[in-house]
N, C-alpha and C. Protein backbone atom coordinates (compact mmCIF):
# COMPACT_ATOMS: atom_id res chain seq x y z
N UNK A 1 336.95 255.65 36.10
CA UNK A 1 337.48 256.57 37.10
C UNK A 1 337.07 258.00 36.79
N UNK A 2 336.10 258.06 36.13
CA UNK A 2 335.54 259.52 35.28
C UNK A 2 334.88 259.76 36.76
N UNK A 3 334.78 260.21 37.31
CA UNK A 3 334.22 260.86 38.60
C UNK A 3 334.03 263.16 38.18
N UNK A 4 333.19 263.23 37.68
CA UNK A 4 333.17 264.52 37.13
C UNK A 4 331.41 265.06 37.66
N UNK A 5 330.83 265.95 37.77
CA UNK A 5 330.03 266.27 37.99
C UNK A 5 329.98 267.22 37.25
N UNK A 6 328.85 267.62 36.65
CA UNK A 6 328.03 268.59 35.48
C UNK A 6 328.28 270.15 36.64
N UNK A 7 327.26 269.34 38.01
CA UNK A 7 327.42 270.86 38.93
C UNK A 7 328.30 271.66 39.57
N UNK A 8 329.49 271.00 38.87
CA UNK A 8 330.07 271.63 39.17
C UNK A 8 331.41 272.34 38.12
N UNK A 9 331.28 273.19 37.87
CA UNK A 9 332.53 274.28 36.83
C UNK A 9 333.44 273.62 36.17
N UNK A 10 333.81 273.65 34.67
CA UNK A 10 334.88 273.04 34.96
C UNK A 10 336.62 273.63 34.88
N UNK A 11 336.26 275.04 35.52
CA UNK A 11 337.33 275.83 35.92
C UNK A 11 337.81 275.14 37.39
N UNK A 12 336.34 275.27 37.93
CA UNK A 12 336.68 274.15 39.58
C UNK A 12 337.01 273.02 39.11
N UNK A 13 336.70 271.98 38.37
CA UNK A 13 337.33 270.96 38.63
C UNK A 13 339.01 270.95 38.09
N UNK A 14 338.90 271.87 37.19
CA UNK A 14 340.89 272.15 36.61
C UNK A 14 341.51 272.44 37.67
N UNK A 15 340.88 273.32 38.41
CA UNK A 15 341.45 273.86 40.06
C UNK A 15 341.75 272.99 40.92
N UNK A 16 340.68 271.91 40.98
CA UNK A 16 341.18 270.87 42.12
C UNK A 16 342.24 270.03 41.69
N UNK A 17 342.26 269.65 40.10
CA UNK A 17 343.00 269.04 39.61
C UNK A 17 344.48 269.39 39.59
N UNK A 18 345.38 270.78 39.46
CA UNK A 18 345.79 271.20 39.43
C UNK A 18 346.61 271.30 41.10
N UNK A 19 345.63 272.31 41.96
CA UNK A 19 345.66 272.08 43.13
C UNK A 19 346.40 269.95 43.57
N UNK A 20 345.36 269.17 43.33
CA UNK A 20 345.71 268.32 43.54
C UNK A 20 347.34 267.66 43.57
N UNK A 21 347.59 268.10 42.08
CA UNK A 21 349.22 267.96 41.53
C UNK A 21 350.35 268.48 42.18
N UNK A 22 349.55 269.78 42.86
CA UNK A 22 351.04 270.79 43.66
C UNK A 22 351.29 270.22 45.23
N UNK A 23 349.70 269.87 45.64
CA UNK A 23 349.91 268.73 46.80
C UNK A 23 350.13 267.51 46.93
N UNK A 24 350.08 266.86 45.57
CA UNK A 24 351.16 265.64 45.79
C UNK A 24 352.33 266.04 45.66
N UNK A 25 352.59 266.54 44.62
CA UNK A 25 353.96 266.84 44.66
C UNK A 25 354.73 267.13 46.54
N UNK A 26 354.53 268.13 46.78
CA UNK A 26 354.79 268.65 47.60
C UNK A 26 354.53 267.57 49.22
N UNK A 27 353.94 266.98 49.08
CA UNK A 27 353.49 265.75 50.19
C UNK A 27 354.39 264.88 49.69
N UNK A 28 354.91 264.47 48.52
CA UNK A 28 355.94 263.53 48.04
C UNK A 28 357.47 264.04 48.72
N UNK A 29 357.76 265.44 48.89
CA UNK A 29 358.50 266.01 49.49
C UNK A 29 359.29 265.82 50.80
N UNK A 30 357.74 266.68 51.45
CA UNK A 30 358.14 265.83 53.32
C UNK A 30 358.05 264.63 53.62
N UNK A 31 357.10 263.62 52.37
CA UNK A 31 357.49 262.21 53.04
C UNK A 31 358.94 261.54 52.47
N UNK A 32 359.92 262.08 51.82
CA UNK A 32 361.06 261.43 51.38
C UNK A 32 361.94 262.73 52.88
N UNK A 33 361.62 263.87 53.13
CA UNK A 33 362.22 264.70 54.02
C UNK A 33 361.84 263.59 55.17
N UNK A 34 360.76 263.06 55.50
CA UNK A 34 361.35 262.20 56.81
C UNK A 34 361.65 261.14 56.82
N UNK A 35 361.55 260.38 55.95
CA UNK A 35 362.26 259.27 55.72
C UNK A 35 363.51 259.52 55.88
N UNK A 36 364.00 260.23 55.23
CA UNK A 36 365.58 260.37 55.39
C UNK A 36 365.95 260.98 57.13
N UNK A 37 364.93 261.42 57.83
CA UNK A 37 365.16 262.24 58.79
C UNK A 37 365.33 261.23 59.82
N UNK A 38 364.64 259.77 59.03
CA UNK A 38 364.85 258.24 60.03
C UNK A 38 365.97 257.55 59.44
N UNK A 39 366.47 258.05 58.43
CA UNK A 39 367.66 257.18 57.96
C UNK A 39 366.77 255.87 57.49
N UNK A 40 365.45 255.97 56.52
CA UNK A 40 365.03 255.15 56.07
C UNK A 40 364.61 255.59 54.61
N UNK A 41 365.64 255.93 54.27
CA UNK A 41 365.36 256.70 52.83
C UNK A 41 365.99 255.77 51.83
N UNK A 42 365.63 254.34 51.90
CA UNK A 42 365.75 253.18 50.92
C UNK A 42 365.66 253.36 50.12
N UNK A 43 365.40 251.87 48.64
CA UNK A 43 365.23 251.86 47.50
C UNK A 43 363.52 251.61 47.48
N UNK A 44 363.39 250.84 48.49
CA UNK A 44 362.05 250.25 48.78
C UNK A 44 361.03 251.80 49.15
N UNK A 45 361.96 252.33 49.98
CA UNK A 45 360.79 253.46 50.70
C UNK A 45 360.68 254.36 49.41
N UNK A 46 362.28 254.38 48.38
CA UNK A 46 361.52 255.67 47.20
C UNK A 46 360.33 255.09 46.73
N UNK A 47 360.51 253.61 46.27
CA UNK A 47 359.88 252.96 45.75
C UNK A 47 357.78 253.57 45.61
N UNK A 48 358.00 253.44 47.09
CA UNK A 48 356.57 253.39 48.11
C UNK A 48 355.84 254.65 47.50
N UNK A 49 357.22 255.72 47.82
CA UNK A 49 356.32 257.35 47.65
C UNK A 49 355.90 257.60 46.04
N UNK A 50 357.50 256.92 45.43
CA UNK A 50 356.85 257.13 43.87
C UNK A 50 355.78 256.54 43.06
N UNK A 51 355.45 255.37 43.49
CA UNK A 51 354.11 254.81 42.96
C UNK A 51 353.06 255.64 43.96
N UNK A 52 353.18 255.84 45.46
CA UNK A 52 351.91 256.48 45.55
C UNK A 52 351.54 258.01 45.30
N UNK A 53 352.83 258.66 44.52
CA UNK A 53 352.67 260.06 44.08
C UNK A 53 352.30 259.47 42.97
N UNK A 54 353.01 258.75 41.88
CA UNK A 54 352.61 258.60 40.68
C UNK A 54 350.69 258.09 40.86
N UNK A 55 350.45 257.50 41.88
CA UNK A 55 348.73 256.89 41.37
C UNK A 55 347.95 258.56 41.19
N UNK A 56 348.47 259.43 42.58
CA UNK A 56 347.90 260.38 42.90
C UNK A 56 348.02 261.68 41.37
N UNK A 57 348.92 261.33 40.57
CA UNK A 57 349.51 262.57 39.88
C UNK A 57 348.55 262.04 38.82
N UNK A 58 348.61 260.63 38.36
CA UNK A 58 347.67 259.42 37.50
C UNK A 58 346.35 260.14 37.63
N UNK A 59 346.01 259.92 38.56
CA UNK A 59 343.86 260.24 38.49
C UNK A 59 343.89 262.14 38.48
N UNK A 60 345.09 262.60 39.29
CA UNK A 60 344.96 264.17 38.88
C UNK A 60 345.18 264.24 37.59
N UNK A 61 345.72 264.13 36.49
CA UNK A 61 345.92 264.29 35.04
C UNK A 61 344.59 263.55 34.44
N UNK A 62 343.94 262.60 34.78
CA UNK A 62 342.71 262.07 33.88
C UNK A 62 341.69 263.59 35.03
N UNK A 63 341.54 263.85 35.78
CA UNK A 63 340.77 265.08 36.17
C UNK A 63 340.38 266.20 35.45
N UNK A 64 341.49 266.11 35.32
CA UNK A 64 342.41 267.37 34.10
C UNK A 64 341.60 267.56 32.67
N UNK A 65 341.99 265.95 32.43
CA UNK A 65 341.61 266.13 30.87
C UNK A 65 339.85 265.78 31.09
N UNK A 66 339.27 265.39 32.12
CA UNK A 66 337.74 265.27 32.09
C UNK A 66 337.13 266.90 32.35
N UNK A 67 338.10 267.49 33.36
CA UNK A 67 337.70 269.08 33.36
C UNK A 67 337.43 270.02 31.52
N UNK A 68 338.48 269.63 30.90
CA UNK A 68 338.78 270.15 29.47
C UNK A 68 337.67 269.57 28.98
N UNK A 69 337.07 268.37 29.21
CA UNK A 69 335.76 267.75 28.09
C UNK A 69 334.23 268.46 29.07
N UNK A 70 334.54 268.88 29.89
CA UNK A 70 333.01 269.17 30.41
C UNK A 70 332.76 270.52 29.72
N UNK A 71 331.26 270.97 29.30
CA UNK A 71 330.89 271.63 28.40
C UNK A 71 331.25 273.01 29.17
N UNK A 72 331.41 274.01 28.73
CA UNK A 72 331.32 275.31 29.98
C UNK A 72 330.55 276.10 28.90
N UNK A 73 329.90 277.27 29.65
CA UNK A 73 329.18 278.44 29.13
C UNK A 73 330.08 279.71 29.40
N UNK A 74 329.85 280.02 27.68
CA UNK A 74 330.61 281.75 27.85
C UNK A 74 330.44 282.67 29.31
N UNK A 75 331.94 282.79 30.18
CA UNK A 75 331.61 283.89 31.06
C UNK A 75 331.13 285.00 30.96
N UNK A 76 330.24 285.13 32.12
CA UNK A 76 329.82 286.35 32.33
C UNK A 76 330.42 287.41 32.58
N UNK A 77 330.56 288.52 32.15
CA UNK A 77 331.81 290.26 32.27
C UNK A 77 331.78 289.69 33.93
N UNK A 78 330.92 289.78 34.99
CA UNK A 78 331.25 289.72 36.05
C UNK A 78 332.11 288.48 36.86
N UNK A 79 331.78 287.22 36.44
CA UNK A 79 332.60 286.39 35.96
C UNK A 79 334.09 286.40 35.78
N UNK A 80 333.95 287.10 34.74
CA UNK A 80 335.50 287.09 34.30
C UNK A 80 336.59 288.17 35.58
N UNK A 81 335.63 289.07 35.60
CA UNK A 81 336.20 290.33 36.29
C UNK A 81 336.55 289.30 37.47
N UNK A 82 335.66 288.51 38.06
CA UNK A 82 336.05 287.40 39.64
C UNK A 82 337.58 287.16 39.61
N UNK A 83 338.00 286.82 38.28
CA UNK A 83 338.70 285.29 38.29
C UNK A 83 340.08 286.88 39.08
N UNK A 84 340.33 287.75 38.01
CA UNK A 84 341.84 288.32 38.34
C UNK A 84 342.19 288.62 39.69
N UNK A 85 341.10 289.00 40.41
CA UNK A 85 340.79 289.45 42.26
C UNK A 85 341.87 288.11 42.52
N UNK A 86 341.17 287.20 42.73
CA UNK A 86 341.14 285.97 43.25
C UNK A 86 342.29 285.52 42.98
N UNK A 87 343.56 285.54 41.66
CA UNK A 87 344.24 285.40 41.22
C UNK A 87 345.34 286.04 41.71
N UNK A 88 344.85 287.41 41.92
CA UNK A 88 346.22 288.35 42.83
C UNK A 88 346.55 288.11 44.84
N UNK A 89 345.09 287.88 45.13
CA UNK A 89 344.83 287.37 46.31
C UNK A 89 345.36 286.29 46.60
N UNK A 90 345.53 285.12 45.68
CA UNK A 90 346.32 283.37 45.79
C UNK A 90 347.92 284.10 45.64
N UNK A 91 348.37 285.15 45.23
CA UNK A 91 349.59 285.49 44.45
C UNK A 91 350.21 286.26 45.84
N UNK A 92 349.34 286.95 46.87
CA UNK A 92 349.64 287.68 48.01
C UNK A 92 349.24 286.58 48.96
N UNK A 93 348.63 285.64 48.65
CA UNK A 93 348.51 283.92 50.11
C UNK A 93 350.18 282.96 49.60
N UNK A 94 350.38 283.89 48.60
CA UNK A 94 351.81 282.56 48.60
C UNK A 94 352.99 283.65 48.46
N UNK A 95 353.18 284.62 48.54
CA UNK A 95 354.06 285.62 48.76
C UNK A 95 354.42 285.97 50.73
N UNK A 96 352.93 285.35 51.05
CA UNK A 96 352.93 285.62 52.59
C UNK A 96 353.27 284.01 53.07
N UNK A 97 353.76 283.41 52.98
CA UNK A 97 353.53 281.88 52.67
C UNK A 97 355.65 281.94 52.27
N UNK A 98 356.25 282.41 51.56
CA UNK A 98 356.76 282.23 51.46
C UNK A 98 358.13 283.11 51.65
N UNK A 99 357.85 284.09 52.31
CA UNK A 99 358.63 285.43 52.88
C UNK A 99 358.53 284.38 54.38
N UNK A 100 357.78 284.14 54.70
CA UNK A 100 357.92 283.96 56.28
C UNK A 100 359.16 282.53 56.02
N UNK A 101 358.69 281.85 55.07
CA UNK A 101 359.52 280.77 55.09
C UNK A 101 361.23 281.16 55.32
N UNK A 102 361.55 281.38 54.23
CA UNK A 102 362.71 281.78 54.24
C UNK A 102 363.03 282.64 55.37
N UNK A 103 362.68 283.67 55.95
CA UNK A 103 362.98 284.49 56.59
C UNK A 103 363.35 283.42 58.28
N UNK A 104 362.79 282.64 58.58
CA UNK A 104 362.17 281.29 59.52
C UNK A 104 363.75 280.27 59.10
N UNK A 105 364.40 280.25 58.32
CA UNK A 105 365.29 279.32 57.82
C UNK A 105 366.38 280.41 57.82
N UNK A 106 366.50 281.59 57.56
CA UNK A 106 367.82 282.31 57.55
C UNK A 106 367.70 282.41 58.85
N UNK A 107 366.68 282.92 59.92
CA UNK A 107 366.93 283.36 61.70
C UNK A 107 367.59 282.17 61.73
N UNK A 108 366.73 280.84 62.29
CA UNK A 108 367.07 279.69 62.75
C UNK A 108 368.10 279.21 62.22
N UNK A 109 368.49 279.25 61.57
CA UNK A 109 369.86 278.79 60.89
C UNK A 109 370.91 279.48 61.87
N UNK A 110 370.64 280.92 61.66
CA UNK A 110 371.77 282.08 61.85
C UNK A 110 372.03 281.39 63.15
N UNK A 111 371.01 281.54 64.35
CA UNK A 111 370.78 281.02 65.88
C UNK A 111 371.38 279.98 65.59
N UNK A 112 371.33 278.54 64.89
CA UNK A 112 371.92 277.48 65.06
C UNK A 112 371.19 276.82 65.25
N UNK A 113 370.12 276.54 65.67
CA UNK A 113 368.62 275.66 65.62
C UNK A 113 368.25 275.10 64.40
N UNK A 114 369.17 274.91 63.62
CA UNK A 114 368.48 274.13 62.64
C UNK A 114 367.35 272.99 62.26
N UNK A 115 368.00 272.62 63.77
CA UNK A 115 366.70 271.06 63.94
C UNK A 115 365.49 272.00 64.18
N UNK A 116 365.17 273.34 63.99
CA UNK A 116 364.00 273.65 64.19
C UNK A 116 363.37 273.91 62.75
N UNK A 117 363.83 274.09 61.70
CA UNK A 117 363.10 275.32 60.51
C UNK A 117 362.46 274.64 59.86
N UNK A 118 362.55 272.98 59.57
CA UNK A 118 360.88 272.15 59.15
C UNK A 118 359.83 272.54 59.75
N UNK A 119 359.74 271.99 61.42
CA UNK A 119 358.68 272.42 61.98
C UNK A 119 358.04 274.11 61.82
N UNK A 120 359.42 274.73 61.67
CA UNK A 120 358.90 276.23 61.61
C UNK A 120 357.90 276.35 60.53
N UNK A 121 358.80 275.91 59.23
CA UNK A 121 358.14 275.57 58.18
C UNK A 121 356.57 275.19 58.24
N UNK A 122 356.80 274.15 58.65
CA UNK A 122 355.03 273.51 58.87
C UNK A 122 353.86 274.28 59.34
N UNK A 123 354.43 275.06 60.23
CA UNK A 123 353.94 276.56 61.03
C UNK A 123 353.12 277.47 59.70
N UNK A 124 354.33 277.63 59.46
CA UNK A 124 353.79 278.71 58.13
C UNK A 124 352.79 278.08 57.06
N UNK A 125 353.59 277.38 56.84
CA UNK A 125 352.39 276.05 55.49
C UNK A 125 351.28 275.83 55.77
N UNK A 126 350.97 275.44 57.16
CA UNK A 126 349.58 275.09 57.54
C UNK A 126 348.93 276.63 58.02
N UNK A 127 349.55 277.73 58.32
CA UNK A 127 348.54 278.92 58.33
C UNK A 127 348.29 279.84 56.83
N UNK A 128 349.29 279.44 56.25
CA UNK A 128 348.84 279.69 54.77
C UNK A 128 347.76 279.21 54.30
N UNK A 129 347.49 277.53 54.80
CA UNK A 129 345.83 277.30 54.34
C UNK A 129 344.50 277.63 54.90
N UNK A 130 345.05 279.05 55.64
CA UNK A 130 343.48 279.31 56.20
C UNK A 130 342.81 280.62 55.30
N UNK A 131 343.71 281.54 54.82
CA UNK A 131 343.54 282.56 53.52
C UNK A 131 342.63 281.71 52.23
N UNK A 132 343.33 280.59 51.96
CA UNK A 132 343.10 279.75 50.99
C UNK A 132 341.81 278.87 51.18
N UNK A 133 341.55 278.22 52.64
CA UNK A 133 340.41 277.73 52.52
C UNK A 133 338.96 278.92 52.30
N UNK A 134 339.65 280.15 52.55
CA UNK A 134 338.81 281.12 52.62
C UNK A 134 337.89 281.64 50.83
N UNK A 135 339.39 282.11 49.87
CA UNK A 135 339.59 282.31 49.00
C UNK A 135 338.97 281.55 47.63
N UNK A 136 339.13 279.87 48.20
CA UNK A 136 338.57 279.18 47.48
C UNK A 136 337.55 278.41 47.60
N UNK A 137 337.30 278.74 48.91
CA UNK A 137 335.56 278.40 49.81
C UNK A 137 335.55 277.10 49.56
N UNK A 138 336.43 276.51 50.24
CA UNK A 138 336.96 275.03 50.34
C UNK A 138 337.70 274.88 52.49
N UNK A 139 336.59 274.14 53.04
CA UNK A 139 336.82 274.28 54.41
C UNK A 139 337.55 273.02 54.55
N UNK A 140 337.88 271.98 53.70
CA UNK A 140 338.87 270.91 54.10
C UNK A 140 340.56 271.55 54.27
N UNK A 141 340.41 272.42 53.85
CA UNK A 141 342.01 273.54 54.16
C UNK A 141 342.20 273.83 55.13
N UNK A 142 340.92 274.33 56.34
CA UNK A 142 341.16 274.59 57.58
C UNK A 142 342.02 273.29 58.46
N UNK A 143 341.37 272.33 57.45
CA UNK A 143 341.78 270.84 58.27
C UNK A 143 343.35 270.25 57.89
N UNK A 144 343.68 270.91 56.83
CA UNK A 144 345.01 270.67 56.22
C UNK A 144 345.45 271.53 57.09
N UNK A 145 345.76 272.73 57.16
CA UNK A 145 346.11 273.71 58.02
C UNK A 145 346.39 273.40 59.46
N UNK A 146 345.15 272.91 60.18
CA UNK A 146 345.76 272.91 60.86
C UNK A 146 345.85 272.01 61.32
N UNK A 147 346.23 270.68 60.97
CA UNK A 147 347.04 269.43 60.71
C UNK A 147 348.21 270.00 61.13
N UNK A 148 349.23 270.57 59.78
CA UNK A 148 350.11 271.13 59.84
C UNK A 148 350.65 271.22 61.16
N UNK A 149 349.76 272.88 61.45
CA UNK A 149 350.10 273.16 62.70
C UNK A 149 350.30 272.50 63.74
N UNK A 150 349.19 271.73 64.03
CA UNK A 150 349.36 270.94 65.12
C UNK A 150 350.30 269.85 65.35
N UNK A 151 350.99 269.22 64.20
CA UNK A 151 351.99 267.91 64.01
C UNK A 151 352.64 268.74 64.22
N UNK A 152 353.41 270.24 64.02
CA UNK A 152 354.57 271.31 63.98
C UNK A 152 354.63 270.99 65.55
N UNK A 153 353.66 272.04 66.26
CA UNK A 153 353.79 272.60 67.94
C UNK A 153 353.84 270.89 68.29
N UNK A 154 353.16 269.48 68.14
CA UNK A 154 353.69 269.11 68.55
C UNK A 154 354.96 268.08 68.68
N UNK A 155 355.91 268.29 67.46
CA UNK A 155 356.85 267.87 67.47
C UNK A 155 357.72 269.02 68.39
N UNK A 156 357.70 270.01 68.45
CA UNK A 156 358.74 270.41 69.77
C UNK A 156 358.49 270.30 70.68
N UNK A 157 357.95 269.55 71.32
CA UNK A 157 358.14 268.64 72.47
C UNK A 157 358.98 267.90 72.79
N UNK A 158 359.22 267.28 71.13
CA UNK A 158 360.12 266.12 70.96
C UNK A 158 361.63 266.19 71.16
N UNK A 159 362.43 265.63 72.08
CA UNK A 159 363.76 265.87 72.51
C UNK A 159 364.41 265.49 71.52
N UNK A 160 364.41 264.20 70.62
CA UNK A 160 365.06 264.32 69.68
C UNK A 160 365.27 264.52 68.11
N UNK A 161 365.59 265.93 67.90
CA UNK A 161 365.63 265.97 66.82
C UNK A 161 365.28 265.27 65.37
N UNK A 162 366.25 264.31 65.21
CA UNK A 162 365.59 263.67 64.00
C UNK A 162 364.52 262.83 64.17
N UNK A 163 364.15 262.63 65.27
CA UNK A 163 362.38 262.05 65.55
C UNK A 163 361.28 263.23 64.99
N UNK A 164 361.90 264.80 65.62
CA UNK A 164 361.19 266.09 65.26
C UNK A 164 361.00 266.09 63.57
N UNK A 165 362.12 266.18 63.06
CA UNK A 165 361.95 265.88 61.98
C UNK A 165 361.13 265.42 61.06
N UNK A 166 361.78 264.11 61.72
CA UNK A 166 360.61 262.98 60.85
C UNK A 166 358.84 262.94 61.07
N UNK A 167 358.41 263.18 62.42
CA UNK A 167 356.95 263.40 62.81
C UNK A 167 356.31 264.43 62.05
N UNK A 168 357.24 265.70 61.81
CA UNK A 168 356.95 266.91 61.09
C UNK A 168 356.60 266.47 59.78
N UNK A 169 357.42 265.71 59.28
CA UNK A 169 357.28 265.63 57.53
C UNK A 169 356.40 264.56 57.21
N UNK A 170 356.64 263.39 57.87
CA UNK A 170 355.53 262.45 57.43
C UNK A 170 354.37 262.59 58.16
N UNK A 171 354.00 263.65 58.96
CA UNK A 171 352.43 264.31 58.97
C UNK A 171 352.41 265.10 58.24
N UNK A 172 353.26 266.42 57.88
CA UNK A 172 352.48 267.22 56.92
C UNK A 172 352.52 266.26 55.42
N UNK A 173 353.29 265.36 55.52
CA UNK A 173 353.18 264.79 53.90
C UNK A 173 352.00 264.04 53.67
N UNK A 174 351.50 263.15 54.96
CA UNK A 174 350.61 262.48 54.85
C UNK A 174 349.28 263.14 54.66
N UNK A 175 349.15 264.65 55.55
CA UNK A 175 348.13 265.70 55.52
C UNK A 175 347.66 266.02 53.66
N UNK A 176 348.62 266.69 53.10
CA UNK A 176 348.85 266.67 51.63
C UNK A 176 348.12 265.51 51.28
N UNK A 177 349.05 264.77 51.04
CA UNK A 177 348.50 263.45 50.25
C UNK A 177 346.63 263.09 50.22
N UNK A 178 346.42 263.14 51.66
CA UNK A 178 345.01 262.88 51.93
C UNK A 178 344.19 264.29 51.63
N UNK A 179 344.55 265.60 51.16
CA UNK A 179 343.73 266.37 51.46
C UNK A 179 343.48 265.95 49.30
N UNK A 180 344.98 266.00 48.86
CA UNK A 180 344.56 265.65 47.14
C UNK A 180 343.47 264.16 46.95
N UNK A 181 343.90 263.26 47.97
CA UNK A 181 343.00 262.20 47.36
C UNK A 181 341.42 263.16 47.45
N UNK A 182 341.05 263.51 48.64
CA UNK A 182 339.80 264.31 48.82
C UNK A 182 339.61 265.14 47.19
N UNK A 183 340.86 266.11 47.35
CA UNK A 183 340.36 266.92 46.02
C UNK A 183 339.85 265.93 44.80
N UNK A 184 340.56 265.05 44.67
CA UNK A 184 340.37 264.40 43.03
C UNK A 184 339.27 263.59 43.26
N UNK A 185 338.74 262.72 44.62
CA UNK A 185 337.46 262.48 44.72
C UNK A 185 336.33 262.52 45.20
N UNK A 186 336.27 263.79 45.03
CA UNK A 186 335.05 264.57 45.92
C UNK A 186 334.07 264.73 44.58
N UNK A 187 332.61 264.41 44.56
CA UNK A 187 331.45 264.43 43.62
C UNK A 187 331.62 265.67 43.75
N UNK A 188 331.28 266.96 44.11
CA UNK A 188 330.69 267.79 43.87
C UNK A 188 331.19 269.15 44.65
C-alpha cells in the first residue's frame, strides 16, 4: 500500500496525509450528524462509519510515515521563506471559515431556524474550499466545495427538516470522505 512518488515533496505528501486525517475525521462527523438526523444512529451504523474512518485514518498514518522515509533536500532560503506566507494565509482561510460559522448558528438560532445552521454550515465549509484549492494548488477542492454548496442550497428546498438535515450531512460527509480517499491515493 506504499503508493509514494519520488516527484513529488515529501512536505506534500505529509500535507495530504495530514489534510487527509482532518477530512476523515470531520466527514466521520456529518455522517454520524445525519444518521442521527434519520434516527438511524445504530450500533450497526456506528459500526459502518468507524471501520470506514478507521480504514481511511489506517492508509493516512502509513502516508505519513512513507512521507517521513522519502529522502528530501535541504530547503532553499526561498523555500523556506514560502512555507510561513502560506501558513498565515491557511490560518486567515480557517479564521474566515470559522467566524462565519458561529456567527450563522448564533443568528439562526436567535431567529429560531435552527433546522437551518447545518446547511448554513455547509455554505460556509464548502466556500472555504475555494481559498484553499487556491493556496494549495489542489483543484479537487473546487469540487469538494462546491459539493458542499450545492447539497446545502439544495436541501432547502426540502420541507422537511430532518430529511434537510440528513441530505446535508451525509453529502458533505460523503464529499470529505471521497475527496481524502483521492488525497491518500493520488500518484503524483
Amino acid at each position: 500500500m506504499g503508493i509514494t512518488s519520488t516527484l513529488v515533496p515529501a512536505g506534500a505528501l505529509q500535507g495530504r496525509a495530514i489534510g487527509a486525517l482532518v477530512m476523515t475525521a470531520f466527514g466521520a462527523i456529518w455522517m454520524i450528524s445525519g444518521a442521527h438526523a434519520l434516527s438511524l444512529l445504530t450500533w450497526e451504523m456506528w459500526l459502518i462509519v468507524a471501520v470506514l474512518t478507521g480504514l481511511l485514518c489506517l492508509v493516512a498514518l502509513q502516508r505519513l510515515q512513507a512521507a517521513r522515509r522519502v529522502p528530501t533536500t535541504p530547503a532553499t532560503t526561498s523555500q523556506s521563506q514560502s512555507i510561513q506566507p502560506r501558513r498565515s494565509r491557511f490560518g486567515i482561510v480557517l479564521t474566515f471559515e470559522w467566524v462565519p460559522i458561529f456567527l450563522a448558528a448564533f443568528i439562526l438560532g436567535r431567529m429560531g431556524h435552527t433546522e437551518l445552521i447545518l446547511p448554513a454550515i455547509a455554505v460556509v465549509v464548502g466556500l472555504h474550499f475555494i481559498p484553499l484549492a487556491m493556496l494549495f494548488d489542489f483543484p479537487l477542492y473546487y469540487w469538494t466545495g462546491g459539493t458542499f454548496v450545492l447539497v446545502a442550497v439544495a436541501s432547502f428546498a426540502i420541507g422537511d427538516p430532518a430529511l434537510r438535515q440528513a441530505i446535508t450531512c451525509l453529502g458533505c460527509g460523503l464529499s470529505l470522505w471521497l475527496t481524502s480517499a483521492v488525497l491518500l491515493f493520488r500518484k503524483a
